[in-house]
C-alpha atoms as a PDB file:
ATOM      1  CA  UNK A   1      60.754 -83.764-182.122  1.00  0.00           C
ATOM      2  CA  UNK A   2      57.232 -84.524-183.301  1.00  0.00           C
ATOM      3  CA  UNK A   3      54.652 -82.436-185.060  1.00  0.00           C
ATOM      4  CA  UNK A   4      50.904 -82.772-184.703  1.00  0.00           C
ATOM      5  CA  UNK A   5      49.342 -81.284-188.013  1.00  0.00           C
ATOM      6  CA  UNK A   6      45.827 -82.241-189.032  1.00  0.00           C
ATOM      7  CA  UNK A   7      45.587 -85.037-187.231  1.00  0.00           C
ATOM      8  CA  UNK A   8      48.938 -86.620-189.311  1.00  0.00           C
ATOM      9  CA  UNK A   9      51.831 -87.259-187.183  1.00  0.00           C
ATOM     10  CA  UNK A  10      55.234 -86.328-188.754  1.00  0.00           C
ATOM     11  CA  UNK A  11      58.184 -85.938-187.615  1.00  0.00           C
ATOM     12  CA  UNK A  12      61.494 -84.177-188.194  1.00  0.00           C
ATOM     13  CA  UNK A  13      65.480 -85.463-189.400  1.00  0.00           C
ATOM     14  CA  UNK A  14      67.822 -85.409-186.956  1.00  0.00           C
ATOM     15  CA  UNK A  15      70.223 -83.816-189.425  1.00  0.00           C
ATOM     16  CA  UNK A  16      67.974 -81.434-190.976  1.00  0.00           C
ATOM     17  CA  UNK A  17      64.924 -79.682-190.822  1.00  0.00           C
ATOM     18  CA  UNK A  18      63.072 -81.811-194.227  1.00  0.00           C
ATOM     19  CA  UNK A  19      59.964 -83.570-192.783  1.00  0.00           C
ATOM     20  CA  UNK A  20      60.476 -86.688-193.748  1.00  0.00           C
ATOM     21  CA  UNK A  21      57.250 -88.979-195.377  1.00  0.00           C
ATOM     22  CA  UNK A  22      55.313 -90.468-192.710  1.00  0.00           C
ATOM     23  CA  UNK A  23      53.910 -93.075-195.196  1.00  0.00           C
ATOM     24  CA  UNK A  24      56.694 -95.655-194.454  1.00  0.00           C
ATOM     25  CA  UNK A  25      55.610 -95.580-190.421  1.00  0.00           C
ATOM     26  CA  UNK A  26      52.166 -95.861-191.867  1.00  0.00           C
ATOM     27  CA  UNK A  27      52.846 -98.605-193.922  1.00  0.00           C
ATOM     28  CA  UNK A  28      55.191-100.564-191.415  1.00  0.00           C
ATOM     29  CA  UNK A  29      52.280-100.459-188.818  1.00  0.00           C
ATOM     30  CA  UNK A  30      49.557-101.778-191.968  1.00  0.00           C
ATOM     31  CA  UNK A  31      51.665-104.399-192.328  1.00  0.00           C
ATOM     32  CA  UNK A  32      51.831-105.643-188.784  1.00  0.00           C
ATOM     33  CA  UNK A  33      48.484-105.687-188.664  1.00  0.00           C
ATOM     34  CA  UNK A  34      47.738-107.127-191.697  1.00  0.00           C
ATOM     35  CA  UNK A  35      45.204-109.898-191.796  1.00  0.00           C
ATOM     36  CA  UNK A  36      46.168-113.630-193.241  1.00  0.00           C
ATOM     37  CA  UNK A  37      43.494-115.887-194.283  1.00  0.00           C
ATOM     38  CA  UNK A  38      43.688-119.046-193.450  1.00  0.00           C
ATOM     39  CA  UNK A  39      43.371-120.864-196.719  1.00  0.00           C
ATOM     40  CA  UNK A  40      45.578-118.110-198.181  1.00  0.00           C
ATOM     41  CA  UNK A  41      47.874-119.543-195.568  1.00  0.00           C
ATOM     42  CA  UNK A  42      47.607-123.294-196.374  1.00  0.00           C
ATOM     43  CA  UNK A  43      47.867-122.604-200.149  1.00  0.00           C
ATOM     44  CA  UNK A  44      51.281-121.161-199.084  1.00  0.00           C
ATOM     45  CA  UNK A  45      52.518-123.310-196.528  1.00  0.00           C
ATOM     46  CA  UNK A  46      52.046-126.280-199.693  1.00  0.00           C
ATOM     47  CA  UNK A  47      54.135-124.414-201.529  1.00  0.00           C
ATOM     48  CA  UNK A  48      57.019-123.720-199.094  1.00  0.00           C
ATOM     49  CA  UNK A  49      56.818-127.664-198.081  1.00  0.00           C
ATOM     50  CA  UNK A  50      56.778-128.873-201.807  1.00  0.00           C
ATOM     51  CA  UNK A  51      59.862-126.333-202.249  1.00  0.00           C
ATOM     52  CA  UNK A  52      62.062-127.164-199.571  1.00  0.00           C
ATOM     53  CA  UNK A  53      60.319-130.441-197.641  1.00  0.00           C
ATOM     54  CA  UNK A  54      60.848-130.482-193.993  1.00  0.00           C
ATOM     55  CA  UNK A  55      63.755-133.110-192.756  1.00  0.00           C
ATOM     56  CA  UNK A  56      63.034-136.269-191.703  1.00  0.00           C
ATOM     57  CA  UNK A  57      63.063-137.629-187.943  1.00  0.00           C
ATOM     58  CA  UNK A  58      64.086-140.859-186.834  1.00  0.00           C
ATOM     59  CA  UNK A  59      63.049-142.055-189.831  1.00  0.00           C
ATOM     60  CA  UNK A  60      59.468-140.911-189.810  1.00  0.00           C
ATOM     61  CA  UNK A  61      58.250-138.033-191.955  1.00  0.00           C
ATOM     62  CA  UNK A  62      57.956-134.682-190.300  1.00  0.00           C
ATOM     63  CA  UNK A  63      54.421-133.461-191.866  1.00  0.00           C
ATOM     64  CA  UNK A  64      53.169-129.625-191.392  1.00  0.00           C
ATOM     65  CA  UNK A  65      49.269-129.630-192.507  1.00  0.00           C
ATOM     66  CA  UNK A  66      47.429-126.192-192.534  1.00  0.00           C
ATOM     67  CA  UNK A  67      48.600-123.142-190.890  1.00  0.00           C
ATOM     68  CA  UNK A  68      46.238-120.252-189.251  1.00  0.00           C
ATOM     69  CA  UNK A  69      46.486-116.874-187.748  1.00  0.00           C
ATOM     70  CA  UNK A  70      46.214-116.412-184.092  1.00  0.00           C
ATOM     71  CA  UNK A  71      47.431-112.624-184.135  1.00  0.00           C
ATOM     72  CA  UNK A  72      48.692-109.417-185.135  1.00  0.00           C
ATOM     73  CA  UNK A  73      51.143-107.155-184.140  1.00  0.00           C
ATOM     74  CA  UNK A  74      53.658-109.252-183.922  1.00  0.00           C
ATOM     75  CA  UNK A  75      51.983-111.902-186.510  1.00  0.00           C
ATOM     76  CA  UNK A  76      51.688-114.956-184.911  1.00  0.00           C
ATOM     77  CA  UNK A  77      50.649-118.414-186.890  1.00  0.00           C
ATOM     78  CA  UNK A  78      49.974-121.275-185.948  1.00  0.00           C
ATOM     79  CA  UNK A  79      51.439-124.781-187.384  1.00  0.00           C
ATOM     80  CA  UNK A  80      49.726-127.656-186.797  1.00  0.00           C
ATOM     81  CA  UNK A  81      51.103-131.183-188.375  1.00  0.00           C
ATOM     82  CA  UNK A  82      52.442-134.329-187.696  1.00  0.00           C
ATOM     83  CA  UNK A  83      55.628-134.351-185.312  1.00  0.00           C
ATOM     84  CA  UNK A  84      55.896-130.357-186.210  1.00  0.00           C
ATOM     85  CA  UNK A  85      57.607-129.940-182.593  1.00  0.00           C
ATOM     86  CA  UNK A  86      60.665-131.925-183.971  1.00  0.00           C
ATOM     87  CA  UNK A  87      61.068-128.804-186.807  1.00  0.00           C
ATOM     88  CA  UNK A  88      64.997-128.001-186.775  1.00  0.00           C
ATOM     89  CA  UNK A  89      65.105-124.356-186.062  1.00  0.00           C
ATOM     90  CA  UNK A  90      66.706-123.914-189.659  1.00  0.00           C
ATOM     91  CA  UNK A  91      63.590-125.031-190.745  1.00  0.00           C
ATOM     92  CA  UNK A  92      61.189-122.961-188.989  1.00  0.00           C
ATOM     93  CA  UNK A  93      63.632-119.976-189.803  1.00  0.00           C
ATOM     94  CA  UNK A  94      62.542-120.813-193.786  1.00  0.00           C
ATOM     95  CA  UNK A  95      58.902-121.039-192.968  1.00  0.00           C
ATOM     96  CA  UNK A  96      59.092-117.082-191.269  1.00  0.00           C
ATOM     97  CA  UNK A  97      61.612-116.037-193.924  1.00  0.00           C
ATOM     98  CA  UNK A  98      58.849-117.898-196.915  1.00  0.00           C
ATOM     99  CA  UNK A  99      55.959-116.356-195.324  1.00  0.00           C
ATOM    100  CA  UNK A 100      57.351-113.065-194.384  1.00  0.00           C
ATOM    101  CA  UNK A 101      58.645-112.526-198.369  1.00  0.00           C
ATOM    102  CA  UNK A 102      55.330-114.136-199.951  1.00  0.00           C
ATOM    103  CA  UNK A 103      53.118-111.564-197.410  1.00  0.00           C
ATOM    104  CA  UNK A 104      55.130-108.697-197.828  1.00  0.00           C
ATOM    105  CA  UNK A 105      55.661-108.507-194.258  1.00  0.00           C
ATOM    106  CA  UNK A 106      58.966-106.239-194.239  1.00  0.00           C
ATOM    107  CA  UNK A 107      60.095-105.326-190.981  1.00  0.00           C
ATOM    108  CA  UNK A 108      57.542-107.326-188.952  1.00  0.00           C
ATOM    109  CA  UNK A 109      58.185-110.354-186.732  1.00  0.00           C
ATOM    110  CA  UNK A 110      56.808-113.781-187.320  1.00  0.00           C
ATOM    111  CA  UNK A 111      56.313-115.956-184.421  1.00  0.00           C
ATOM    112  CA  UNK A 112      55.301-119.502-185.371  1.00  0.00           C
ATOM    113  CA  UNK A 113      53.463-121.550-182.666  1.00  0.00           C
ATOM    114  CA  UNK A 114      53.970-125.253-183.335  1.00  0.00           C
ATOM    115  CA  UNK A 115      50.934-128.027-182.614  1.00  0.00           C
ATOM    116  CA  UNK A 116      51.373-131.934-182.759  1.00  0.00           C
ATOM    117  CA  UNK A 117      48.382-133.343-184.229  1.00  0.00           C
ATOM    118  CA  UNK A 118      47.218-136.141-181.358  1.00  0.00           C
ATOM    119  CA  UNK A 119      46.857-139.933-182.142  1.00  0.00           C
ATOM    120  CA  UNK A 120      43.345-140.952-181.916  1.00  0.00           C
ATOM    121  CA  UNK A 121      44.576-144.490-180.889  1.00  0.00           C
ATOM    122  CA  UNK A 122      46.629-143.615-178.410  1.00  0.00           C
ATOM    123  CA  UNK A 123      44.495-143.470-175.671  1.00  0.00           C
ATOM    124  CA  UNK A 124      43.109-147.192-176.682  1.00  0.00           C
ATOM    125  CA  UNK A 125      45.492-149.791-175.441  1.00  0.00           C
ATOM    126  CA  UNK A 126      45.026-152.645-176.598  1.00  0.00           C
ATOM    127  CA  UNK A 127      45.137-155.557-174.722  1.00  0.00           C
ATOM    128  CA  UNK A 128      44.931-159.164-174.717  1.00  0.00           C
ATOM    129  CA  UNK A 129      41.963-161.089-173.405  1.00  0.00           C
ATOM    130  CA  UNK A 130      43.135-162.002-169.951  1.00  0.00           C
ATOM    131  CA  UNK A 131      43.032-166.183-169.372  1.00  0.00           C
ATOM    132  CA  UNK A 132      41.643-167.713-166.238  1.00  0.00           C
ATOM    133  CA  UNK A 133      44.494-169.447-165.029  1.00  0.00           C
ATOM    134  CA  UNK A 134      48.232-168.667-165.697  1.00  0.00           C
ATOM    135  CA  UNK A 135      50.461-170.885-167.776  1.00  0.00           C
ATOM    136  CA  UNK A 136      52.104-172.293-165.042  1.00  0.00           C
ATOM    137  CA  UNK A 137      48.436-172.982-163.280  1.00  0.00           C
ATOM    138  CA  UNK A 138      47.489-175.108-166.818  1.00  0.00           C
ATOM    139  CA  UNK A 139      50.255-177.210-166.888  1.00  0.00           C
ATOM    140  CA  UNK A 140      49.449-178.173-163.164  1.00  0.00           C
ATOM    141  CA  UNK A 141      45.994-178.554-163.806  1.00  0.00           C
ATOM    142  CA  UNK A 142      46.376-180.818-167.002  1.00  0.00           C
ATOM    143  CA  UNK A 143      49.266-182.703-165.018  1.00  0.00           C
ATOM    144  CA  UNK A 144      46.998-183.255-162.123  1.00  0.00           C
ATOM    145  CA  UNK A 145      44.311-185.104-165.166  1.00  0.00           C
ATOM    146  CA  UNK A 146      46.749-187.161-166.453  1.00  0.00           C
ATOM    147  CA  UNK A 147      47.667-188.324-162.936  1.00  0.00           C
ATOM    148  CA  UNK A 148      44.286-188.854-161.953  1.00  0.00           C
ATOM    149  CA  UNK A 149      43.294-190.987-165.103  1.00  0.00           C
ATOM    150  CA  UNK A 150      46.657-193.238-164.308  1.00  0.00           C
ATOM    151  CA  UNK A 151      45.090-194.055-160.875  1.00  0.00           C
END
């Protein structure tokens, strides 16, 4: 049963007729909407890496590099990094917990959106300068010399 009084919304115990504080509601939706700098952000996603680094894969360091917001209510962040796709869920499940505890973000989710960092090479094959004649096209060529000179 709810209770509009000057503009406060309370509301009453199920068990008894105390009005209970509406400061925790208040609080809870603060929090969700809290806003997270980014460098505030990076400064703590240093920490939680130096802490507990990320596991390796295949043999090639699994780098996280700077973290953002990209919204509230549920708090969604942004990872961006090298190979941060190939995060065990264990892992990312430490990142939420780390930045969940360090925020004060009781009660609220924490999605994390993950972003592999693209290779500026990649697009840039390289290749070999292609030759005029194939291998097998040479040897004819330079057989056909020596036969000629003979004659």
């Amino acid at each position: 049963i709810f209770e509009h009084t000057d503009g406060i919304v309370g509301f009453f115990g199920a068990s008894s007729m105390e009005r209970l504080p509406t400061e925790g509601a208040l609080e809870g939706r603060a929090r969700a909407f809290k806003d997270l700098p980014t460098s505030l952000l990076n400064r703590q996603l240093a920490v939680a890496v130096e802490r507990t680094p990320p596991p390796m894969k295949g043999g090639r360091k699994i780098r996280p590099k700077f973290a953002h917001q990209a919204g509230k209510n549920p708090q969604v962040l942004v990872l961006h990094g090298n190979q941060v796709e190939a995060l065990p869920n264990s892992y990312l499940r430490y990142l939420k917990h780390f930045f969940a505890d360090v925020n004060k973000l009781v009660g609220t989710p924490i999605h994390l959106v993950l972003r592999d960092s693209k290779n500026p090479f990649e697009e840039k094959k390289l290749t070999k300068p292609k030759p005029k004649f194939k291998i097998n096209e040479r040897k004819k060529l330079a057989r056909g010399k020596k036969l000629r000179n003979k004659k």
